[in-house]
C-alpha atoms as a PDB file:
ATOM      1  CA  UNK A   1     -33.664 -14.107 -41.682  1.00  0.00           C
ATOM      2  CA  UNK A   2     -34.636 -15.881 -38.259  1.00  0.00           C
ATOM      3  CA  UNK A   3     -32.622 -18.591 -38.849  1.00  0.00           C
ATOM      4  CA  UNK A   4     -29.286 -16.978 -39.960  1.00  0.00           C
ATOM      5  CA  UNK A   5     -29.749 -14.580 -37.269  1.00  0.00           C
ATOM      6  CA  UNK A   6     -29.400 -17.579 -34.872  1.00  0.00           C
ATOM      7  CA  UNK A   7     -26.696 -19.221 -36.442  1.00  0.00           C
ATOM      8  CA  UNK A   8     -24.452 -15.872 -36.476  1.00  0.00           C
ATOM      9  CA  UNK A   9     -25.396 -15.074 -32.603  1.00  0.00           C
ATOM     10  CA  UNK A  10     -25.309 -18.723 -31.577  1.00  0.00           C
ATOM     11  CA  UNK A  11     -21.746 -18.720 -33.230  1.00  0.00           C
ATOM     12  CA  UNK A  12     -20.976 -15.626 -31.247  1.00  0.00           C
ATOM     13  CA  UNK A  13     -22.420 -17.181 -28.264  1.00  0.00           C
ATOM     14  CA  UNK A  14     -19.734 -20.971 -28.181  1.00  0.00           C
ATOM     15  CA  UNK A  15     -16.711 -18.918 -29.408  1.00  0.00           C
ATOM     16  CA  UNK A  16     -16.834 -15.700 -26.617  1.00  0.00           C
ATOM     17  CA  UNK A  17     -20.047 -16.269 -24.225  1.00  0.00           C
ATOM     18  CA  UNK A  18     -21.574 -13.192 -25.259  1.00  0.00           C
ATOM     19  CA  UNK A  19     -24.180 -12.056 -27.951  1.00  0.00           C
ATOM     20  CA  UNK A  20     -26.928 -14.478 -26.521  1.00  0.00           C
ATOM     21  CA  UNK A  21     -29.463 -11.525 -25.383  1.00  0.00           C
ATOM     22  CA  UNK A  22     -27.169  -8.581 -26.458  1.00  0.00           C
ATOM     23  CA  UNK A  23     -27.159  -9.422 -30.293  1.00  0.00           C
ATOM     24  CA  UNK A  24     -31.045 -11.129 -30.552  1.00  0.00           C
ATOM     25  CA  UNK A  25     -32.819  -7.935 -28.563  1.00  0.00           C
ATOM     26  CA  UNK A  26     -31.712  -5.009 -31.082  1.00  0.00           C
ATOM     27  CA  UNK A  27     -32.338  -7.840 -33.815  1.00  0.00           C
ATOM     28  CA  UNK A  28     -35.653  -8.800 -32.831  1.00  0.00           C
ATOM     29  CA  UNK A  29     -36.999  -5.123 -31.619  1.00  0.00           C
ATOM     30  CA  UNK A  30     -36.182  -4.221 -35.480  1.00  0.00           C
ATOM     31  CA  UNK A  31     -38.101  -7.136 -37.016  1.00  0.00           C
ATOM     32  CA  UNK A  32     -40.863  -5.639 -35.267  1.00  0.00           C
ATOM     33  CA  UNK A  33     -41.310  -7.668 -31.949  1.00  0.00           C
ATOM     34  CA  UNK A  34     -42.263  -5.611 -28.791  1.00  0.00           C
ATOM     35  CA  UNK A  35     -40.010  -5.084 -26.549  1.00  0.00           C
ATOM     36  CA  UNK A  36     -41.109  -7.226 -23.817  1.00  0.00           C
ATOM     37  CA  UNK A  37     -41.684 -10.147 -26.089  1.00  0.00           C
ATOM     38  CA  UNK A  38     -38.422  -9.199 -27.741  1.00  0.00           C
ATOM     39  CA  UNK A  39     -36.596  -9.881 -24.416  1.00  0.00           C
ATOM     40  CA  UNK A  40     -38.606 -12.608 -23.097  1.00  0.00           C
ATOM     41  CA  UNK A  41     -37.422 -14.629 -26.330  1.00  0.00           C
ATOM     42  CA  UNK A  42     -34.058 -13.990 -26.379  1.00  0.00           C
ATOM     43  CA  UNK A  43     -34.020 -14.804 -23.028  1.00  0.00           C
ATOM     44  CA  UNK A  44     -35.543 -18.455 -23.857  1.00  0.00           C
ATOM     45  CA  UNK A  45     -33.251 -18.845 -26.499  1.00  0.00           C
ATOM     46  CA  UNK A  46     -30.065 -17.759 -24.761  1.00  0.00           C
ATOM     47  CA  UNK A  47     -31.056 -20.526 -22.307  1.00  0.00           C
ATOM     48  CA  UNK A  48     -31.600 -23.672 -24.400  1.00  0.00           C
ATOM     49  CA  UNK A  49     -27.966 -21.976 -26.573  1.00  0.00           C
ATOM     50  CA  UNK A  50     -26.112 -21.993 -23.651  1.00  0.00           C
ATOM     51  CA  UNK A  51     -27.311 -25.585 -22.495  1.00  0.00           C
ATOM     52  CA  UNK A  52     -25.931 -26.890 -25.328  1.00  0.00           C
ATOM     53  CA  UNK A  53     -22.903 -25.490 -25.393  1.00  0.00           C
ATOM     54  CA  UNK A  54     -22.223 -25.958 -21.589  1.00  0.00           C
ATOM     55  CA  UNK A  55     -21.151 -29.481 -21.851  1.00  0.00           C
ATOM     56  CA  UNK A  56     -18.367 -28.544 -24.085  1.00  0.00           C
ATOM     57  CA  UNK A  57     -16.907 -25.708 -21.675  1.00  0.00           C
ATOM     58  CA  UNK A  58     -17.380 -28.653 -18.916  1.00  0.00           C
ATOM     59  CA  UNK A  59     -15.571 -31.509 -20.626  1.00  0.00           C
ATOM     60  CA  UNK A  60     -12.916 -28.853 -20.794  1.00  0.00           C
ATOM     61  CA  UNK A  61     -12.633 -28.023 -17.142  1.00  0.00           C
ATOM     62  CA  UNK A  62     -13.344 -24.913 -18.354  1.00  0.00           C
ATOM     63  CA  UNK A  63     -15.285 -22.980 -15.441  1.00  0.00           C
ATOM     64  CA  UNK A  64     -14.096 -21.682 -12.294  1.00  0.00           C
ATOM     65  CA  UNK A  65     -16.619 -22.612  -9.504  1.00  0.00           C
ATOM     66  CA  UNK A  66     -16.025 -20.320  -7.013  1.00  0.00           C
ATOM     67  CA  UNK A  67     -16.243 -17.001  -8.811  1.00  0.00           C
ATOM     68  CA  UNK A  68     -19.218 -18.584 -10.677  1.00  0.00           C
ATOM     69  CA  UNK A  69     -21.315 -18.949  -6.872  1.00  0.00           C
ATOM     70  CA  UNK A  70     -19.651 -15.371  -6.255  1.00  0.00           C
ATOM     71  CA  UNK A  71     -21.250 -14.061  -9.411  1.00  0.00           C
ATOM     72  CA  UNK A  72     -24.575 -15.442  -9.069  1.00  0.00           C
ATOM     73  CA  UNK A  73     -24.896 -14.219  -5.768  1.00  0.00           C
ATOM     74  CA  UNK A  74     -25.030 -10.756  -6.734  1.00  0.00           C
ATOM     75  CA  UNK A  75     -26.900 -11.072  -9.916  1.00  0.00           C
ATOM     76  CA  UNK A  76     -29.740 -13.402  -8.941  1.00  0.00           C
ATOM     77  CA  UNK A  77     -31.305 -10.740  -6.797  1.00  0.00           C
ATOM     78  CA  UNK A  78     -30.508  -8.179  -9.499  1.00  0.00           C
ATOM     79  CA  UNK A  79     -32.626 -10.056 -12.110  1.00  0.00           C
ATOM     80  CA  UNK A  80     -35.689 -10.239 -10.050  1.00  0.00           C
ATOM     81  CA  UNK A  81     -35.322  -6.335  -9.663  1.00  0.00           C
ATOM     82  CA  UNK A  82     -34.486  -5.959 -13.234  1.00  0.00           C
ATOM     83  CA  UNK A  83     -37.437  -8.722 -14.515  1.00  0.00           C
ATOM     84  CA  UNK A  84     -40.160  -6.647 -12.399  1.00  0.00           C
ATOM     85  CA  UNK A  85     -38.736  -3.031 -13.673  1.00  0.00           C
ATOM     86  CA  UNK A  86     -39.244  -4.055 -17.299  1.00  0.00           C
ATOM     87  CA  UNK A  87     -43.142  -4.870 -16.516  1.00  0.00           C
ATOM     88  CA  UNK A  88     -43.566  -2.042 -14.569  1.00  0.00           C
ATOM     89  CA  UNK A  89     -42.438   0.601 -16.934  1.00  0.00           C
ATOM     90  CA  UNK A  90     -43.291  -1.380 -20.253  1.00  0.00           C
ATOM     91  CA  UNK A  91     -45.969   1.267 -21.125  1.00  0.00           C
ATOM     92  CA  UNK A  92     -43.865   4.459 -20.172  1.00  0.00           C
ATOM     93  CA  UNK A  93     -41.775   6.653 -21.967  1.00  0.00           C
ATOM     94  CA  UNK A  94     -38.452   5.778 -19.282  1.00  0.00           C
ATOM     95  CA  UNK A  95     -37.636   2.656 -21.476  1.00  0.00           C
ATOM     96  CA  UNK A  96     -35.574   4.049 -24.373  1.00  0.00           C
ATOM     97  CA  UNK A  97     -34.010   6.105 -21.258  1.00  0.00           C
ATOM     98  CA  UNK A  98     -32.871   3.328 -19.563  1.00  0.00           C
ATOM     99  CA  UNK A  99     -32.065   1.429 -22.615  1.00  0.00           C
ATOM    100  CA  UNK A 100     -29.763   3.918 -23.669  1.00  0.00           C
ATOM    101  CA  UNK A 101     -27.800   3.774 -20.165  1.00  0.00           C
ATOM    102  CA  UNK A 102     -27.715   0.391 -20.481  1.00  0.00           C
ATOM    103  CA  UNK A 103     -26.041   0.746 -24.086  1.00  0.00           C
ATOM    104  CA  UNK A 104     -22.988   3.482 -22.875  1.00  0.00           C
ATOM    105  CA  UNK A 105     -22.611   1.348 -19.762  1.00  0.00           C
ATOM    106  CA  UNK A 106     -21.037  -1.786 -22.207  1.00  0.00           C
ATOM    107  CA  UNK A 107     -19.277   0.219 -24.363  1.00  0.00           C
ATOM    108  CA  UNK A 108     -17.575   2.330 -21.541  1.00  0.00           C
ATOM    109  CA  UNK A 109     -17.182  -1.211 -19.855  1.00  0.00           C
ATOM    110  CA  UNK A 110     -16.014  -3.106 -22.760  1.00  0.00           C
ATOM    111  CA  UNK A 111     -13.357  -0.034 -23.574  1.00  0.00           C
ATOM    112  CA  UNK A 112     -11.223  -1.316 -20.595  1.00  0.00           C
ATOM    113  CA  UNK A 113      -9.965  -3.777 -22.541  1.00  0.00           C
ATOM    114  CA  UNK A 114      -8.130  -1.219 -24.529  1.00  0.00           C
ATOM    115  CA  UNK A 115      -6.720   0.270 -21.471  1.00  0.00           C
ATOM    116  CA  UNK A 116      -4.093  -1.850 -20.234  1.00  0.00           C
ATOM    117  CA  UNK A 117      -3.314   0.365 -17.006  1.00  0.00           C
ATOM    118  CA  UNK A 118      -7.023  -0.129 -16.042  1.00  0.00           C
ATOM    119  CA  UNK A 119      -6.942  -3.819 -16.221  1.00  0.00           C
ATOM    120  CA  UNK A 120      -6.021  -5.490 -12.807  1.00  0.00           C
ATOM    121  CA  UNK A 121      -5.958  -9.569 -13.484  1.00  0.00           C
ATOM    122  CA  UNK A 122      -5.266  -9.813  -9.459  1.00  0.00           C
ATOM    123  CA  UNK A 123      -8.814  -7.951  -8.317  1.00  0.00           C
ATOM    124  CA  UNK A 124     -10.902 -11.408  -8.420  1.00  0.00           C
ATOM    125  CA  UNK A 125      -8.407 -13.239  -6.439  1.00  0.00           C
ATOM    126  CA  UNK A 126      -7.662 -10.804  -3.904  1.00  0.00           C
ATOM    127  CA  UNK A 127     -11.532  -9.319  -3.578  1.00  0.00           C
ATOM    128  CA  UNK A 128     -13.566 -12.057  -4.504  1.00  0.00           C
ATOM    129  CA  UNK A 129     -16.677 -10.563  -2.545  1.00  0.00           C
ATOM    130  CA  UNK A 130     -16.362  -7.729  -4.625  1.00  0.00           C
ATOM    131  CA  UNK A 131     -17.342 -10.385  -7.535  1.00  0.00           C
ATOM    132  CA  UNK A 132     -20.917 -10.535  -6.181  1.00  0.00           C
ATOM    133  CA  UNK A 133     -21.408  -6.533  -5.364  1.00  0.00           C
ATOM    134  CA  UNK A 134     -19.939  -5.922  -8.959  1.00  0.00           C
ATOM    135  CA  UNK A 135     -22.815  -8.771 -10.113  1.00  0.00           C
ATOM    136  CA  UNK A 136     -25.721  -7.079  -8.888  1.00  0.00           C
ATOM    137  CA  UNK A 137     -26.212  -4.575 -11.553  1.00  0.00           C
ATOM    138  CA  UNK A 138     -25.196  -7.207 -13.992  1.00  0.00           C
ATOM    139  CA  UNK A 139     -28.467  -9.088 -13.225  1.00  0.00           C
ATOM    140  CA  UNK A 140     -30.410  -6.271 -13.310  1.00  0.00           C
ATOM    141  CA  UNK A 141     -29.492  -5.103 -16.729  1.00  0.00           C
ATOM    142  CA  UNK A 142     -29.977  -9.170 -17.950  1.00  0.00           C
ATOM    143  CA  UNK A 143     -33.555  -8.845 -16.249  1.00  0.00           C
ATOM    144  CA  UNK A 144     -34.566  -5.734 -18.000  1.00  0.00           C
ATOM    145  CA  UNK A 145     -32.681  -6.107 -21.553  1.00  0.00           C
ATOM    146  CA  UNK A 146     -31.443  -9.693 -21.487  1.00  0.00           C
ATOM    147  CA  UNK A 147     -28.217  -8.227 -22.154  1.00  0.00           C
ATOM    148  CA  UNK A 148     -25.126  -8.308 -19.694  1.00  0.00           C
ATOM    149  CA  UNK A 149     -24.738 -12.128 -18.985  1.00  0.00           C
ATOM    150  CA  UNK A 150     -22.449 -12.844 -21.693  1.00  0.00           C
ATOM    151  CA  UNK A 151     -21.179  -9.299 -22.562  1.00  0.00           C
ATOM    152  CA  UNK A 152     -20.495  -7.615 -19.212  1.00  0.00           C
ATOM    153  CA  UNK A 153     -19.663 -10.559 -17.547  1.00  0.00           C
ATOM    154  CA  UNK A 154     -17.246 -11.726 -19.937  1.00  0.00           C
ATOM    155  CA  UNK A 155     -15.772  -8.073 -19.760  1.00  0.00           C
ATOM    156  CA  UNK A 156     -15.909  -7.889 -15.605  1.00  0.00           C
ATOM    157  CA  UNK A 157     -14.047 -11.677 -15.977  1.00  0.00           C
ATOM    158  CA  UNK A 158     -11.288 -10.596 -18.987  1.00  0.00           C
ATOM    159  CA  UNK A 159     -10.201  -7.652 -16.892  1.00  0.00           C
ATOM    160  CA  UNK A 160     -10.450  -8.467 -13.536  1.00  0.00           C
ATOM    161  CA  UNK A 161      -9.510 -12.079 -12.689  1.00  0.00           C
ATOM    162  CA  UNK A 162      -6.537 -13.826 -13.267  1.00  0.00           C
ATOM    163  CA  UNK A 163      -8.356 -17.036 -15.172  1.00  0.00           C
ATOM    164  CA  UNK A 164      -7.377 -17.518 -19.058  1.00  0.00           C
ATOM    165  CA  UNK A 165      -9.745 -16.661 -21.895  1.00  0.00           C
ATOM    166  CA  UNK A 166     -11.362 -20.388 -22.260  1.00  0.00           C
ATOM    167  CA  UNK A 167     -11.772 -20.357 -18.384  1.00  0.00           C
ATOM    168  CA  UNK A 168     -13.610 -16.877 -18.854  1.00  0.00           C
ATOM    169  CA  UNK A 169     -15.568 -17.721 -21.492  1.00  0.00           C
ATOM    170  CA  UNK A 170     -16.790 -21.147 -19.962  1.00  0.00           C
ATOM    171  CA  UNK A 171     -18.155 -19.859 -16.524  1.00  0.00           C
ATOM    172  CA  UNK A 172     -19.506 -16.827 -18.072  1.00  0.00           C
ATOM    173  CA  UNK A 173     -21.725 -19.604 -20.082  1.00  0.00           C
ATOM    174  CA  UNK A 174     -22.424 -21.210 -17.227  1.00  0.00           C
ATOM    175  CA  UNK A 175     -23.642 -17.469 -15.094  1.00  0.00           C
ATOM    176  CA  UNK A 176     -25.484 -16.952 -18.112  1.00  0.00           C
ATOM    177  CA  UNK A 177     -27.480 -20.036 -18.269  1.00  0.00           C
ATOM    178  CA  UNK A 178     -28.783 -19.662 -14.393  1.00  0.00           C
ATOM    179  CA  UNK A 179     -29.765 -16.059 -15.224  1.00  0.00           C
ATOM    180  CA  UNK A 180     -31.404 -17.018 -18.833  1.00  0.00           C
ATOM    181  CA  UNK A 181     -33.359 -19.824 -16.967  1.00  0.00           C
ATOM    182  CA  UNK A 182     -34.649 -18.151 -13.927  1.00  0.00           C
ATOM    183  CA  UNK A 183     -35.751 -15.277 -16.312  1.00  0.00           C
ATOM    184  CA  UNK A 184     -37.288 -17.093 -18.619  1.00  0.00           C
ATOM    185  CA  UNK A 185     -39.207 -18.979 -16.079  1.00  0.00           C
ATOM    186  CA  UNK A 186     -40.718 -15.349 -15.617  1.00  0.00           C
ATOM    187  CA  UNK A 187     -41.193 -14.084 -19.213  1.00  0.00           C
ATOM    188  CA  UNK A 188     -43.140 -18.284 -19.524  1.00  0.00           C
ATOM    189  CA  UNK A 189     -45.469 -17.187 -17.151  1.00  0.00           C
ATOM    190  CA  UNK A 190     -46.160 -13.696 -18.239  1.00  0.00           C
ATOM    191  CA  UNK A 191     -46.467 -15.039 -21.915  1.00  0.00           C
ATOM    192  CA  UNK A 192     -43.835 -12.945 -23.499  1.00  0.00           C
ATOM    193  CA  UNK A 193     -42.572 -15.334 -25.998  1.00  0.00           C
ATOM    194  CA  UNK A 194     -43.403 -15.027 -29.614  1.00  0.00           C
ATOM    195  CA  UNK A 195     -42.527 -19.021 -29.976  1.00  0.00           C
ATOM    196  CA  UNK A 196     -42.837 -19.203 -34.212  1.00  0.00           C
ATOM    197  CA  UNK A 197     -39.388 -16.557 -33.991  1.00  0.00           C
ATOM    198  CA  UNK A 198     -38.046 -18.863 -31.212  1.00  0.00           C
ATOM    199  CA  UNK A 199     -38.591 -21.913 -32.949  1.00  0.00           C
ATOM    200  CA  UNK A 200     -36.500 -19.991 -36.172  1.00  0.00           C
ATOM    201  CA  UNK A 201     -33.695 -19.094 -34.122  1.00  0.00           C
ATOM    202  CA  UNK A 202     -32.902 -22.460 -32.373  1.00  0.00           C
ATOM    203  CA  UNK A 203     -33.286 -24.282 -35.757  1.00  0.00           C
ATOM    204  CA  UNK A 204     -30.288 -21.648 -36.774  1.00  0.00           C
ATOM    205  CA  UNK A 205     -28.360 -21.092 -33.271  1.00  0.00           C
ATOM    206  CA  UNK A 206     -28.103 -25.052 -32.410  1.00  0.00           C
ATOM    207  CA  UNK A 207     -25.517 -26.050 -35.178  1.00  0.00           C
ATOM    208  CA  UNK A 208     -23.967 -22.428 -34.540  1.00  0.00           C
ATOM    209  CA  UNK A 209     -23.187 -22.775 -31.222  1.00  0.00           C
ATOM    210  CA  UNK A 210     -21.363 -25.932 -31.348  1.00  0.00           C
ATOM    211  CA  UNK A 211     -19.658 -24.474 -34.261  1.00  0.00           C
ATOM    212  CA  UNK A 212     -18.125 -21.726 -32.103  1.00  0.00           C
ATOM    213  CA  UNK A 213     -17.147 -24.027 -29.687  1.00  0.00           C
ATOM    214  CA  UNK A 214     -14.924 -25.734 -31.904  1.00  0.00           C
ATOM    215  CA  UNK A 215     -13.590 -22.151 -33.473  1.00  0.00           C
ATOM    216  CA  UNK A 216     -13.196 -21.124 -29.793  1.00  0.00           C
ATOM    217  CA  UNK A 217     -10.240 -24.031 -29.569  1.00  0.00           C
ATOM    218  CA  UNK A 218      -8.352 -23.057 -32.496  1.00  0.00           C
ATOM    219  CA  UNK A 219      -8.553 -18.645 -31.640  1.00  0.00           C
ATOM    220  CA  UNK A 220      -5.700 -17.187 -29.820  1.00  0.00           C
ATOM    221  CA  UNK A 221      -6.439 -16.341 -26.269  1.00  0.00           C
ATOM    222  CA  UNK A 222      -5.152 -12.407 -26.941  1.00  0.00           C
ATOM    223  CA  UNK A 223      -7.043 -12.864 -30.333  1.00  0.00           C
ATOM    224  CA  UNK A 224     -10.101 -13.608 -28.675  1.00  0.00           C
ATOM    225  CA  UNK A 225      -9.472 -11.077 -26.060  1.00  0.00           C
ATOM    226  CA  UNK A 226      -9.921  -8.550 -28.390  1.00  0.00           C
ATOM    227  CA  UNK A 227     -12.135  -9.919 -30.589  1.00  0.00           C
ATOM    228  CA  UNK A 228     -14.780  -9.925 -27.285  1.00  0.00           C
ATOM    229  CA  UNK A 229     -14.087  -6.297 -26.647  1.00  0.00           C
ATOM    230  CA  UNK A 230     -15.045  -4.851 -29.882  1.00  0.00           C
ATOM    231  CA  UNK A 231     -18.153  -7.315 -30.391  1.00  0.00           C
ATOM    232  CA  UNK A 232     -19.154  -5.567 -26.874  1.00  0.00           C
ATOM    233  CA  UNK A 233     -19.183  -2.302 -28.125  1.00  0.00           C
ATOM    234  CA  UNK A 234     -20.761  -3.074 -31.131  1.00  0.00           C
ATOM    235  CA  UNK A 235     -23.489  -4.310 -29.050  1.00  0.00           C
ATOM    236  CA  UNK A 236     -23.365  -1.167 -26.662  1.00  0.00           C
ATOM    237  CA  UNK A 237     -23.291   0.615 -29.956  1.00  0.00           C
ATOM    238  CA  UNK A 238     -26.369  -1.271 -31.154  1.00  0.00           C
ATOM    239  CA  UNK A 239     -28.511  -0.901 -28.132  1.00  0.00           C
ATOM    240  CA  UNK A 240     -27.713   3.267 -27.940  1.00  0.00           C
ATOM    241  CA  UNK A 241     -28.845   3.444 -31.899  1.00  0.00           C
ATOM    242  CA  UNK A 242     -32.173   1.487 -30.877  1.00  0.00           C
ATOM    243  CA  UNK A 243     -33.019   3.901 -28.017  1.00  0.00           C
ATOM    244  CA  UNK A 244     -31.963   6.513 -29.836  1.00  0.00           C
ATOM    245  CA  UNK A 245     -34.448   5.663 -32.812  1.00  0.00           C
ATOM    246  CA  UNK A 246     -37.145   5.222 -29.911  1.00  0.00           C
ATOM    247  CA  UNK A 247     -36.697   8.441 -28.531  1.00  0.00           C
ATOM    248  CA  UNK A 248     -36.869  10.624 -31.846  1.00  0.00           C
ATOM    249  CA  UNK A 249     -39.899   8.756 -32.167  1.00  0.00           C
ATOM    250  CA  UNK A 250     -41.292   9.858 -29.171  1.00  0.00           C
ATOM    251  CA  UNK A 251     -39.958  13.067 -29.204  1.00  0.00           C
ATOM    252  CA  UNK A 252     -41.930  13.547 -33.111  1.00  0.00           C
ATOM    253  CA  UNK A 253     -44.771  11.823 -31.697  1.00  0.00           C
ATOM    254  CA  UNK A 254     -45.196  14.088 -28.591  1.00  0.00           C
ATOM    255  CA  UNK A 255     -44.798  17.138 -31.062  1.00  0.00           C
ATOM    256  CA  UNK A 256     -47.069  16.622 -33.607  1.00  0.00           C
ATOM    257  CA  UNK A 257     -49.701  15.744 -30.175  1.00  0.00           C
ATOM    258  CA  UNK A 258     -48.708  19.530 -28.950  1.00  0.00           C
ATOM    259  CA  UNK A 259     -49.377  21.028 -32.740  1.00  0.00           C
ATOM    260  CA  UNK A 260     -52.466  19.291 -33.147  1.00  0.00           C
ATOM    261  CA  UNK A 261     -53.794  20.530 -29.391  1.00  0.00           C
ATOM    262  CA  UNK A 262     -52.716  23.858 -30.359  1.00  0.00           C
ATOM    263  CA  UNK A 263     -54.303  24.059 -33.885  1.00  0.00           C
ATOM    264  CA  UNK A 264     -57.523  22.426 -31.840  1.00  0.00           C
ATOM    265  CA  UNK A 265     -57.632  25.338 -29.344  1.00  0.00           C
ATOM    266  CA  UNK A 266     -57.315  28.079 -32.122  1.00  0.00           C
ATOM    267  CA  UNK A 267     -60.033  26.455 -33.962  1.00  0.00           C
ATOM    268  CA  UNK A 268     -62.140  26.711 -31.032  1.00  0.00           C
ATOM    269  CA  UNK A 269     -61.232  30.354 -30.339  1.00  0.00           C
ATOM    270  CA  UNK A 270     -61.624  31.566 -34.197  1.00  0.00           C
ATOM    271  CA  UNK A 271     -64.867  29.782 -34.096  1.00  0.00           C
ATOM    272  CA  UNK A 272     -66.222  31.790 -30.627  1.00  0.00           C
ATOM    273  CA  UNK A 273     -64.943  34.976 -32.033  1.00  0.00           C
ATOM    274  CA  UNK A 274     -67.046  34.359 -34.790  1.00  0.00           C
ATOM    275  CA  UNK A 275     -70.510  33.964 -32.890  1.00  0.00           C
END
């Protein structure tokens, strides 16, 4: 299941840029992978997907270098902040929370692209600094879920910049693969990678990612366009079901703590009543 979870996300991955860490989280959270460890791999394997692919976006001419410095000037900061958040609240009941925000923020995002009269193609050119301000949150949400490289920086790039879908898809790669290595450069030295599922995902995602870089040629830019914004809110989607589930958990948990405190503290009164 490793494996052909690698090759579908990898394929994701060469033909739109996204799916890297928004697809192999929810995946690898289900198969029973902690959280941490769950992002700390994805995050690996997002990397060493997105290295390979790179070249091909490259040879292509296929990345704009100037919103791509813009972009990682806001978000490297932001992945620090969002890196050390994850840590620090890894054993506290705000993670499903923010999880869930994290989730409605792509799908909200990624609806845009079903709004014509919100989209503004001249934004980028005209307000490039707004590029890096717009980036910052971006990073953070990569640091803390490993999700928002590909998918809401393909989405801020399709809606808001004037460059065609192979340009977009080819420097979000590239934004992605600074983020995925700095972070995982992290996660390495905090040892949250479970490197047996790593191993079973590259063996899958390296032949699928050069397979959607070849698909990516033959799509349809409007195709494509579209194609991006529903596989983003299927991830939002995704990512609100999963901190959903974790919060009914919780929820269940913390009630059944109450009963059993109350049932305690009657048993002690019935038995003093009885002396």
């Amino acid at each position: 299941m490793e494996w052909i979870a690698g090759f579908v996300i990898a394929v994701t991955v060469g033909l739109t840029g996204m799916g890297g860490g928004s697809f192999t989280v929810p995946v690898l959270v289900l198969m029973g992978l902690p959280t941490a460890e769950a992002v700390g791999t994805a995050m690996v394997f997002a990397a060493v997907l997105r290295l390979v692919i790179a070249p091909v976006y490259m040879m292509r001419r296929h990345v704009h270098a100037r919103y791509l410095g813009l972009l990682l000037l806001g978000a490297m900061p932001g992945l620090v902040l969002g890196t050390w958040a994850l840590y620090a609240i890894n054993n506290s009941g705000w993670k499903p929370a923010v999880l869930l925000i994290v989730g409605l923020m792509l799908t909200l995002s990624s609806t845009l692209s079903f709004v014509p009269r919100l989209r503004n193609p001249e934004f980028a050119g005209k307000n490039p600094r707004w590029l890096a301000l717009v980036a910052l949150p971006i990073g953070v949400e990569t640091g803390f879920s490993s999700a928002g490289a590909g998918a809401l920086g393909t989405i801020l790039l399709l809606n808001f910049s004037e460059m065609p879908v192979g340009q977009v898809v080819g420097t979000d790669i590239l934004f992605g693969i600074v983020l995925a290595c700095v972070g995982s450069v992290f996660h390495l030295g905090w040892g949250a990678i479970n490197s047996s599922t790593l191993v079973h995902l590259l063996v899958g995602g390296l032949p699928g990612g050069l397979a959607g870089c070849v698909l990516a040629k033959r799509v349809p830019g409007a195709k494509l366009r579209t194609a991006v914004a529903f596989i983003a809110i299927a991830l939002g989607v995704q990512l609100m079901w999963v901190a959903g589930r974790d919060l009914i958990a919780k929820h269940q948990q913390r009630s059944r703590s109450t009963d059993k405190s109350v049932l305690t503290a009657t048993d002690a009164k019935d038995a003093k009543v009885t002396r």
